[in-house]
PDB file of N, CA and C in Angstrom:
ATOM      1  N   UNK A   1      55.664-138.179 -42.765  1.00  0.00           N
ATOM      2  CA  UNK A   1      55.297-139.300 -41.929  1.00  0.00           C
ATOM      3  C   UNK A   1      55.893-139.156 -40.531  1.00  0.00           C
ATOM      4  N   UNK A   2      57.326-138.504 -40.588  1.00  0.00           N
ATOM      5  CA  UNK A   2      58.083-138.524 -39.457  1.00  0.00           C
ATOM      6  C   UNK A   2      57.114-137.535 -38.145  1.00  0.00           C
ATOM      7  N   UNK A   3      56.530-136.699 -38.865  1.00  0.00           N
ATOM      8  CA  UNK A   3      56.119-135.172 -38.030  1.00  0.00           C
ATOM      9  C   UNK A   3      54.607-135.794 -37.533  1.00  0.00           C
ATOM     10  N   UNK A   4      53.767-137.024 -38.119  1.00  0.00           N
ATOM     11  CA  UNK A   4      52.574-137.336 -37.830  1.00  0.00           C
ATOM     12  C   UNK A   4      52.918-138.159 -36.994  1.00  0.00           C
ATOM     13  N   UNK A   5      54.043-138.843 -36.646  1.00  0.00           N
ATOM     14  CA  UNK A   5      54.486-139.691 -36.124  1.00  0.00           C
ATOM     15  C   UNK A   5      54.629-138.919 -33.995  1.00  0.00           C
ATOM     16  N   UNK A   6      55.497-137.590 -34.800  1.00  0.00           N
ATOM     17  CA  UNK A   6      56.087-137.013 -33.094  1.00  0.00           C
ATOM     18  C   UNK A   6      54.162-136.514 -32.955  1.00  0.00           C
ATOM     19  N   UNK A   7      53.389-135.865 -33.820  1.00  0.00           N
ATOM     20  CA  UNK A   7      52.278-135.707 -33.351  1.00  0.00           C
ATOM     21  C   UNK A   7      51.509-136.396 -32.415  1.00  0.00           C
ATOM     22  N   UNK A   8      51.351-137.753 -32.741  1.00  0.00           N
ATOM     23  CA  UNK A   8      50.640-138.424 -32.827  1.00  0.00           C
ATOM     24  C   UNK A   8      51.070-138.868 -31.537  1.00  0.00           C
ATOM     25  N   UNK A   9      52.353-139.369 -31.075  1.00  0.00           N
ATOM     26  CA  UNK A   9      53.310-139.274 -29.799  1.00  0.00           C
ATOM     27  C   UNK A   9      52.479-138.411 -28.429  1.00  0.00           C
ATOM     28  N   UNK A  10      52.987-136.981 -28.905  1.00  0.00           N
ATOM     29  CA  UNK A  10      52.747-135.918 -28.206  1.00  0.00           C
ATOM     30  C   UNK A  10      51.103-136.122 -27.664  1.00  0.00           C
ATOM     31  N   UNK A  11      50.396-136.029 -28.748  1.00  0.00           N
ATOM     32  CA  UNK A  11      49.196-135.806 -28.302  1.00  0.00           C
ATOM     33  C   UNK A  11      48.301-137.297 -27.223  1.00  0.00           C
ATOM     34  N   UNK A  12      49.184-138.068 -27.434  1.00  0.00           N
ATOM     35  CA  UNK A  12      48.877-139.191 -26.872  1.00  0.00           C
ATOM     36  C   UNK A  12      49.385-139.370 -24.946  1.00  0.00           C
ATOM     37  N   UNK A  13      50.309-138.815 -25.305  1.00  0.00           N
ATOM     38  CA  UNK A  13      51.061-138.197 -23.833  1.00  0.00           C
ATOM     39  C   UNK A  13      50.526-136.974 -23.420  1.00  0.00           C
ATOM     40  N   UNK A  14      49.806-136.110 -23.608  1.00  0.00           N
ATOM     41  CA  UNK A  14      49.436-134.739 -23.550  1.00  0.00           C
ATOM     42  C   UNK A  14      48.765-134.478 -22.194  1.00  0.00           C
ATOM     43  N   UNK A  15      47.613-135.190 -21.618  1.00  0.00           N
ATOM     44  CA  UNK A  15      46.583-135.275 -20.505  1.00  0.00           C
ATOM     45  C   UNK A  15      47.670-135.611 -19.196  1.00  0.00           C
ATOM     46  N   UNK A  16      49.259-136.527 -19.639  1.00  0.00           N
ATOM     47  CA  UNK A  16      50.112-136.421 -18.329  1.00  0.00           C
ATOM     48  C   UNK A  16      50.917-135.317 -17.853  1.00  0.00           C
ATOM     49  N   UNK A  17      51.104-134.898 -19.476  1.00  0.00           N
ATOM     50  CA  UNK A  17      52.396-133.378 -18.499  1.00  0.00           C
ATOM     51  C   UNK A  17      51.226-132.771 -18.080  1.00  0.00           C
ATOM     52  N   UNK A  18      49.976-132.528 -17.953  1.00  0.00           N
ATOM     53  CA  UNK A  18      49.204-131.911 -17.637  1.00  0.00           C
ATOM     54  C   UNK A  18      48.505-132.026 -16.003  1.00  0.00           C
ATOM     55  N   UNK A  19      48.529-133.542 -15.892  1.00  0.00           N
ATOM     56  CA  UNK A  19      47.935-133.772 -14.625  1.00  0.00           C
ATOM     57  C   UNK A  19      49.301-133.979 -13.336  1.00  0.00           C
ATOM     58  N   UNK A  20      48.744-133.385 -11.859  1.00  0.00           N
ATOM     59  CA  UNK A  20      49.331-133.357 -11.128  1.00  0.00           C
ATOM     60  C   UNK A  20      50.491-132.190 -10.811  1.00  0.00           C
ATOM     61  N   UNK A  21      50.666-132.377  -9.720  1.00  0.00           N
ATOM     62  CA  UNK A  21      51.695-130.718  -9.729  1.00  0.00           C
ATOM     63  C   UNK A  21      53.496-131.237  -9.203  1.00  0.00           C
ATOM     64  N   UNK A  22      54.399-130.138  -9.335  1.00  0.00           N
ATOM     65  CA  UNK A  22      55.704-130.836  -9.165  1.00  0.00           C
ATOM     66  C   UNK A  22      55.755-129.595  -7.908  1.00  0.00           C
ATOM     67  N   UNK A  23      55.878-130.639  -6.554  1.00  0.00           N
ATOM     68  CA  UNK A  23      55.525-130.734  -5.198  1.00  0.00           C
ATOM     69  C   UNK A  23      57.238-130.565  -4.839  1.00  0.00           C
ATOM     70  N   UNK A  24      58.046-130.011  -3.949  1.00  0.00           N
ATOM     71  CA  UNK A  24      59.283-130.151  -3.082  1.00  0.00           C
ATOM     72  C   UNK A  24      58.945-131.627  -2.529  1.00  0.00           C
ATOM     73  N   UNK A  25      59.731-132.639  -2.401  1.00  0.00           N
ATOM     74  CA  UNK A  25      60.122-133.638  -1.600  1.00  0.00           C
ATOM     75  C   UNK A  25      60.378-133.891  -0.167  1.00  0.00           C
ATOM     76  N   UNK A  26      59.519-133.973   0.869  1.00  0.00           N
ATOM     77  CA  UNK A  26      59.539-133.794   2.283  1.00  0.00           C
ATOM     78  C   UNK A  26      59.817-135.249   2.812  1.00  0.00           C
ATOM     79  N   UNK A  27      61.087-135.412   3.963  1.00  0.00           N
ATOM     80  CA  UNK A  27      60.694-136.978   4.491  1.00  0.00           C
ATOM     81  C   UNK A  27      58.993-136.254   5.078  1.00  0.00           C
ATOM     82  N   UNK A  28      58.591-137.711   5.545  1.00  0.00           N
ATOM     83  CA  UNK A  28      56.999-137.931   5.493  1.00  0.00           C
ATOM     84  C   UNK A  28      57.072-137.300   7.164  1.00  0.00           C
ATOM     85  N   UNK A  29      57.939-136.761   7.861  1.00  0.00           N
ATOM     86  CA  UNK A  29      57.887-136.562   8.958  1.00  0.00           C
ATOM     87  C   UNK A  29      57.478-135.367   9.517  1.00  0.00           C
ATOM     88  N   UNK A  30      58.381-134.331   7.971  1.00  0.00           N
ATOM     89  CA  UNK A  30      57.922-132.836   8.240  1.00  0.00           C
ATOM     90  C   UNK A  30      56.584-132.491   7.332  1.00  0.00           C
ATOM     91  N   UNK A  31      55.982-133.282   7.076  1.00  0.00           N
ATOM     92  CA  UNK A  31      54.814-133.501   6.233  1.00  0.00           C
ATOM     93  C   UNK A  31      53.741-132.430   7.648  1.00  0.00           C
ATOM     94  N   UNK A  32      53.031-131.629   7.127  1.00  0.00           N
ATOM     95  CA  UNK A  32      51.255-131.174   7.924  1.00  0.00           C
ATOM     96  C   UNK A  32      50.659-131.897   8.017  1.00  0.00           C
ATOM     97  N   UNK A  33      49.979-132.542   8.947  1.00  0.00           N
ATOM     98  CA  UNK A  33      49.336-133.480   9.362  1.00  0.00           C
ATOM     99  C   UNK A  33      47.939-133.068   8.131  1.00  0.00           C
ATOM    100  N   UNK A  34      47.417-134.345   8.006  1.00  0.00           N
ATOM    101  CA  UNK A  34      46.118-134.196   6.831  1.00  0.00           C
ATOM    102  C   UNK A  34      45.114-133.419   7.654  1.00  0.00           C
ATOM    103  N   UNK A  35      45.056-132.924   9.436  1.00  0.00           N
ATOM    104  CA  UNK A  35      43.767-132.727  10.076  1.00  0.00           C
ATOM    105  C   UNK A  35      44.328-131.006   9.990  1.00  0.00           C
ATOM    106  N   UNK A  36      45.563-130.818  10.259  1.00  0.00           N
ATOM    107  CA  UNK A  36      45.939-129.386  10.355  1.00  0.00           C
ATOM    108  C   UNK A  36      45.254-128.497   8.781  1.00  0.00           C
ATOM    109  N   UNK A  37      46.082-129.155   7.943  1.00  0.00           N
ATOM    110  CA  UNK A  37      45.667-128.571   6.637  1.00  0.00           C
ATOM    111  C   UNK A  37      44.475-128.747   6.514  1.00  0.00           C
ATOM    112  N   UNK A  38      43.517-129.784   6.481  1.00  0.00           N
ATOM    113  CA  UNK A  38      42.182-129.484   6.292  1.00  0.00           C
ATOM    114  C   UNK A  38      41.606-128.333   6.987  1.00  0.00           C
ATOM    115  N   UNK A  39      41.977-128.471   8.459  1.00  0.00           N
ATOM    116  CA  UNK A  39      41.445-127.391   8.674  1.00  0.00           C
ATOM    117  C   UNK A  39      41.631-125.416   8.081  1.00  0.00           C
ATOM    118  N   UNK A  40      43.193-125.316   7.786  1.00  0.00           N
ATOM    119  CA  UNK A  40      43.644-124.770   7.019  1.00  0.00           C
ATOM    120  C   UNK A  40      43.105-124.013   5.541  1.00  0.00           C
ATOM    121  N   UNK A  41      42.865-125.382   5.222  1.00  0.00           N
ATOM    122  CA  UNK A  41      41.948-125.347   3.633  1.00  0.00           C
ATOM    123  C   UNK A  41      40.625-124.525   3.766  1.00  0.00           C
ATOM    124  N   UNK A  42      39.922-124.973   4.663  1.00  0.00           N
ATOM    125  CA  UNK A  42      38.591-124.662   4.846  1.00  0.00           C
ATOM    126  C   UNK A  42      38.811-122.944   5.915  1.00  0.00           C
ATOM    127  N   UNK A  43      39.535-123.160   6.684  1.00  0.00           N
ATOM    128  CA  UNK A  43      39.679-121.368   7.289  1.00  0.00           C
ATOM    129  C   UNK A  43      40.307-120.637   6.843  1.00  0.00           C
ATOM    130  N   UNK A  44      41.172-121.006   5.789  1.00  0.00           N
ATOM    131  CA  UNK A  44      41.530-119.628   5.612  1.00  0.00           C
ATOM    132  C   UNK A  44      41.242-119.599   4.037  1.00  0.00           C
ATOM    133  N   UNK A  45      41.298-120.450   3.534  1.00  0.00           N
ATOM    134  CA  UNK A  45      41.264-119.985   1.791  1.00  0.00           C
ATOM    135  C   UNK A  45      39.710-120.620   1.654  1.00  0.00           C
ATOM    136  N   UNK A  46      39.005-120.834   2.289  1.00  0.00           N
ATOM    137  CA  UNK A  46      37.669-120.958   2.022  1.00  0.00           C
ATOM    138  C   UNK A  46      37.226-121.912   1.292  1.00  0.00           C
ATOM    139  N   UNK A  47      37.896-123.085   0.860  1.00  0.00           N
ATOM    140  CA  UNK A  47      37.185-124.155   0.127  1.00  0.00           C
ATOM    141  C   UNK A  47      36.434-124.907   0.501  1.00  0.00           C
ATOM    142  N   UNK A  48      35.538-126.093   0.131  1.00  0.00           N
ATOM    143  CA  UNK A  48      34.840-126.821   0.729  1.00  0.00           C
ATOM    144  C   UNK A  48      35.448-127.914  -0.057  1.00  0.00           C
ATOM    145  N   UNK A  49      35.647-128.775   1.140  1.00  0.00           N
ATOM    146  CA  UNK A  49      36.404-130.357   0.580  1.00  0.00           C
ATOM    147  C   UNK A  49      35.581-131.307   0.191  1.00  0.00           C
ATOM    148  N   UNK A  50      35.427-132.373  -1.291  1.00  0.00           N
ATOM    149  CA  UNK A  50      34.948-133.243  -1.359  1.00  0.00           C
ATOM    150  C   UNK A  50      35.726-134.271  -1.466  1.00  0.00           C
ATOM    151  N   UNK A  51      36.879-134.504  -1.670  1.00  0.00           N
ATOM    152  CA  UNK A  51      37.775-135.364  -1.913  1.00  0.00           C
ATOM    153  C   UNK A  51      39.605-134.910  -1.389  1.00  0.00           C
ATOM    154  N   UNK A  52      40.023-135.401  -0.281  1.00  0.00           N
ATOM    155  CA  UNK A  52      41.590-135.257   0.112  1.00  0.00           C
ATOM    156  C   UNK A  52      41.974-136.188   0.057  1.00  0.00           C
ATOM    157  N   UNK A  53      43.155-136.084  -0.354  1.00  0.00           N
ATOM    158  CA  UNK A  53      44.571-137.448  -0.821  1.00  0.00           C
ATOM    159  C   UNK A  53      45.638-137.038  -1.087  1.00  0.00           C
ATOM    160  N   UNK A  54      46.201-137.559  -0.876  1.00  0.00           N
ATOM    161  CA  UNK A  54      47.701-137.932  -1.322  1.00  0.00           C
ATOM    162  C   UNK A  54      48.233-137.864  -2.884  1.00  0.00           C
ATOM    163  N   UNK A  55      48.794-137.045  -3.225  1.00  0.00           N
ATOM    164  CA  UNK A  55      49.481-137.144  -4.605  1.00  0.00           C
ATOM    165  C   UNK A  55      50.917-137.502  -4.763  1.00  0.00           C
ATOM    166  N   UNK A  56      51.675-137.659  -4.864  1.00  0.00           N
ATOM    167  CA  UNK A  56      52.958-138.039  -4.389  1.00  0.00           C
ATOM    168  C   UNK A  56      53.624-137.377  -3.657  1.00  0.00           C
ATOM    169  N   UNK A  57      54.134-136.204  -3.740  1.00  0.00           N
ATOM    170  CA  UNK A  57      54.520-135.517  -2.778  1.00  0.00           C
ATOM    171  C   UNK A  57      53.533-134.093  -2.119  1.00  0.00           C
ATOM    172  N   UNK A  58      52.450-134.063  -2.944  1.00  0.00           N
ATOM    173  CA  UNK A  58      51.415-133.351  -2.818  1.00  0.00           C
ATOM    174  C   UNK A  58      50.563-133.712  -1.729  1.00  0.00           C
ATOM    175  N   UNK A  59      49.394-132.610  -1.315  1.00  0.00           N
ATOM    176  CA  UNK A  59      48.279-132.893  -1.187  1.00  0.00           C
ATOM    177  C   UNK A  59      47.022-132.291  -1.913  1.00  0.00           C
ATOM    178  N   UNK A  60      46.285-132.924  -2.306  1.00  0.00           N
ATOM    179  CA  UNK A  60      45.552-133.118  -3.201  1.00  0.00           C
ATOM    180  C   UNK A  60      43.823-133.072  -2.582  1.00  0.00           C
ATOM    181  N   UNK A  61      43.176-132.231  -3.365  1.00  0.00           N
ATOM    182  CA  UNK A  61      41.693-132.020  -2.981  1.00  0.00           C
ATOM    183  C   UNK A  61      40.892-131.761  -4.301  1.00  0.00           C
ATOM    184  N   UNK A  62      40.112-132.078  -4.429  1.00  0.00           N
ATOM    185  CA  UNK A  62      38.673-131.659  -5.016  1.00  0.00           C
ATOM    186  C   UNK A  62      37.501-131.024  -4.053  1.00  0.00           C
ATOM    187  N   UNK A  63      37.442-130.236  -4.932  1.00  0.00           N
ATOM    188  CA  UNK A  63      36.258-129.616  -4.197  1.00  0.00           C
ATOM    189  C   UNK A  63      35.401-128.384  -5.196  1.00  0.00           C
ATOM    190  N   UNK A  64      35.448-127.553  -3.919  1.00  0.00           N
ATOM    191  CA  UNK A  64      34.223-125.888  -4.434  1.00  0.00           C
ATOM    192  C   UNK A  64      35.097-124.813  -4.166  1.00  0.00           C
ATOM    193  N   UNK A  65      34.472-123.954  -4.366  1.00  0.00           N
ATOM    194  CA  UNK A  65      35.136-122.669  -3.882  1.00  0.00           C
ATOM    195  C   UNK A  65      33.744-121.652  -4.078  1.00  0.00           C
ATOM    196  N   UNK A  66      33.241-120.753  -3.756  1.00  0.00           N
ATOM    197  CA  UNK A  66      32.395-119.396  -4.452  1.00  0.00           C
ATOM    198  C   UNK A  66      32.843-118.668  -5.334  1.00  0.00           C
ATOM    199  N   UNK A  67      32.133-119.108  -6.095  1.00  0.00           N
ATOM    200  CA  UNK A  67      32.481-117.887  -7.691  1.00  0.00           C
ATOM    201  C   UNK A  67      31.797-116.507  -7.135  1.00  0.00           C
ATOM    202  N   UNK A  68      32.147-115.532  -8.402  1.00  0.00           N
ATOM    203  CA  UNK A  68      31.885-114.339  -8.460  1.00  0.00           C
ATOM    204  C   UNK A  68      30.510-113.606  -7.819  1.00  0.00           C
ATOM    205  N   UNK A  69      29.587-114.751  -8.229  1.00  0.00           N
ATOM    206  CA  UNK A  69      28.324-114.411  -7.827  1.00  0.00           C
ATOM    207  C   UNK A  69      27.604-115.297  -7.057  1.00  0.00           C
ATOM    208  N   UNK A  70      28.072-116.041  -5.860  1.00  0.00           N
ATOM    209  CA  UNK A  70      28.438-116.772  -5.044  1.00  0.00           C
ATOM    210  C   UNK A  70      27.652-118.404  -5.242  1.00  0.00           C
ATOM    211  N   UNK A  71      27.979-118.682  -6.496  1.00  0.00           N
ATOM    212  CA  UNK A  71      27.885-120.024  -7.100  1.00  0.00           C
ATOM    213  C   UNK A  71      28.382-120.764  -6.785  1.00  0.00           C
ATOM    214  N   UNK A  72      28.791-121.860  -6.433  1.00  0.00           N
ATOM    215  CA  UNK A  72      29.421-123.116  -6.485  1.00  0.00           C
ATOM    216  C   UNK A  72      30.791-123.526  -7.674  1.00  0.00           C
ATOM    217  N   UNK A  73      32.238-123.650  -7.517  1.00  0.00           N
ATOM    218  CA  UNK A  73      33.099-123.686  -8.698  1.00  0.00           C
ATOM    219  C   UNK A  73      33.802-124.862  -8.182  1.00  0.00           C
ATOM    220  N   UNK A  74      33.640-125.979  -9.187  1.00  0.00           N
ATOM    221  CA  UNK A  74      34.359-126.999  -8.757  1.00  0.00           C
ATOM    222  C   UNK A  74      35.976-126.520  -8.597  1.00  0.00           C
ATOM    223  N   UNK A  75      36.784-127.559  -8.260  1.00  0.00           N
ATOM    224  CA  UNK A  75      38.821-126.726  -8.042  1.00  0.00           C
ATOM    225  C   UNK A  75      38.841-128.214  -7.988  1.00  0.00           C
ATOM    226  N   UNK A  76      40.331-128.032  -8.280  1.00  0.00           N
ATOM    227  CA  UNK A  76      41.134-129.019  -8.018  1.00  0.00           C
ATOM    228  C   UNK A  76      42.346-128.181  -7.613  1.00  0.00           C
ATOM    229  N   UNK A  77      42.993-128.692  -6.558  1.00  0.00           N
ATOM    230  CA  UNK A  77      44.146-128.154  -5.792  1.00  0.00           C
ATOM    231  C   UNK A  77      44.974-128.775  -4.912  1.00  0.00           C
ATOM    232  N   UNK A  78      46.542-128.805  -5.353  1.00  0.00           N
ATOM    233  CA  UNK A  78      47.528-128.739  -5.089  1.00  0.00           C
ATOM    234  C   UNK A  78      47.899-128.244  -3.984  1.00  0.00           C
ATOM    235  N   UNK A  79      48.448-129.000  -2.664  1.00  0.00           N
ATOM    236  CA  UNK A  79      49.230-127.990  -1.499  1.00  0.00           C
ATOM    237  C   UNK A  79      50.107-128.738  -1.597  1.00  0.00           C
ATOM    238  N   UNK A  80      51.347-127.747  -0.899  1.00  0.00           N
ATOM    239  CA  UNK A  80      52.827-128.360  -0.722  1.00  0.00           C
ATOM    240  C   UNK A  80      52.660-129.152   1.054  1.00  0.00           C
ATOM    241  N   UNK A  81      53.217-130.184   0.662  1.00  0.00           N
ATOM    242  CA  UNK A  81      53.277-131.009   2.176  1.00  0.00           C
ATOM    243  C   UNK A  81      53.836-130.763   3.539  1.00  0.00           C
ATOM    244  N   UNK A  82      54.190-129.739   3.727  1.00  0.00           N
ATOM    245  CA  UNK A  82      54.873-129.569   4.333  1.00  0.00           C
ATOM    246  C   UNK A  82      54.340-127.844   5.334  1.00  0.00           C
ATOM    247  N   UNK A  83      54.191-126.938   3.913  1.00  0.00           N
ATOM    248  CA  UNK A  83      53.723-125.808   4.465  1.00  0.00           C
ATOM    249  C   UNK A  83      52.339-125.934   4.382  1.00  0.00           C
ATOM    250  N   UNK A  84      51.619-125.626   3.398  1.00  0.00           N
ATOM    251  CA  UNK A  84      49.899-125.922   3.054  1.00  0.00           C
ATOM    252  C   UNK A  84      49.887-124.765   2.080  1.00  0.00           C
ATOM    253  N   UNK A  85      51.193-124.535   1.725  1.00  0.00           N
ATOM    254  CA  UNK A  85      50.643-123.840   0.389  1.00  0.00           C
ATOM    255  C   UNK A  85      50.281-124.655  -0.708  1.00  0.00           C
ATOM    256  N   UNK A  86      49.432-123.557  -1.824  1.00  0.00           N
ATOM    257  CA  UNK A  86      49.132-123.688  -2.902  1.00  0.00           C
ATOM    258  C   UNK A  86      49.927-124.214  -4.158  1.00  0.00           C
ATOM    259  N   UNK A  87      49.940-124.955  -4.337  1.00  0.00           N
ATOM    260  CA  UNK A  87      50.974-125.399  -5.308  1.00  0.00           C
ATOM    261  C   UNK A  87      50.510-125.194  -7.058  1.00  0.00           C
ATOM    262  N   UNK A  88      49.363-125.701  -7.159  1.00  0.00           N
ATOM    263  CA  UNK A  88      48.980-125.757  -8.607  1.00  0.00           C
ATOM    264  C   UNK A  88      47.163-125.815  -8.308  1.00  0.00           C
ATOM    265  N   UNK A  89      46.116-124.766  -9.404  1.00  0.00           N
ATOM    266  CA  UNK A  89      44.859-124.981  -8.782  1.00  0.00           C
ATOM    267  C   UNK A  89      44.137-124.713 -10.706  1.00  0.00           C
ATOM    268  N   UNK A  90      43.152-126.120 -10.247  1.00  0.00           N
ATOM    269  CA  UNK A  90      42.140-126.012 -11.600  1.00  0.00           C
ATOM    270  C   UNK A  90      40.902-125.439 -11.342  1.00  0.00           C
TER     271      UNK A  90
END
């Protein structure tokens, strides 16, 4: 009962350790402006933005990217606030 119990726990919590990325902590000052990195996003790593925000210490996008055979691939992606790196990408 005890082990259906931590199961049952776990799997119920499962979709949070999962979502979102663990970002360095910036005051909001040395933060990249949201216009720098967009532009960023889109020139140099090639994504196309449908959605930018704020994640807590993240920045946060949905979008595309070109697959292999130059398809359309949804992403979800993680930058660090500060530099515009990559932090975590679905």
């Amino acid at each position: 009962m005890k082990k259906l119990i931590i199961a049952s726990v776990a799997t119920l919590f499962a979709p949070f350790a999962l979502a979102g990325a663990d970002c360095t902590a910036y005051p909001k000052s040395e933060w990249m402006s949201e216009f720098d990195l967009q532009k960023k996003i889109i020139n140099e790593y090639g994504f196309a933005i449908s959605r930018f925000k704020v994640d807590d210490e993240c920045y946060e996008i949905y979008g595309w990217e070109k697959g292999a055979n130059g398809e359309k691939v949804k992403i979800e992606v993680y930058f660090d606030a500060k530099t515009g790196a990559i932090v975590k990408k679905k």
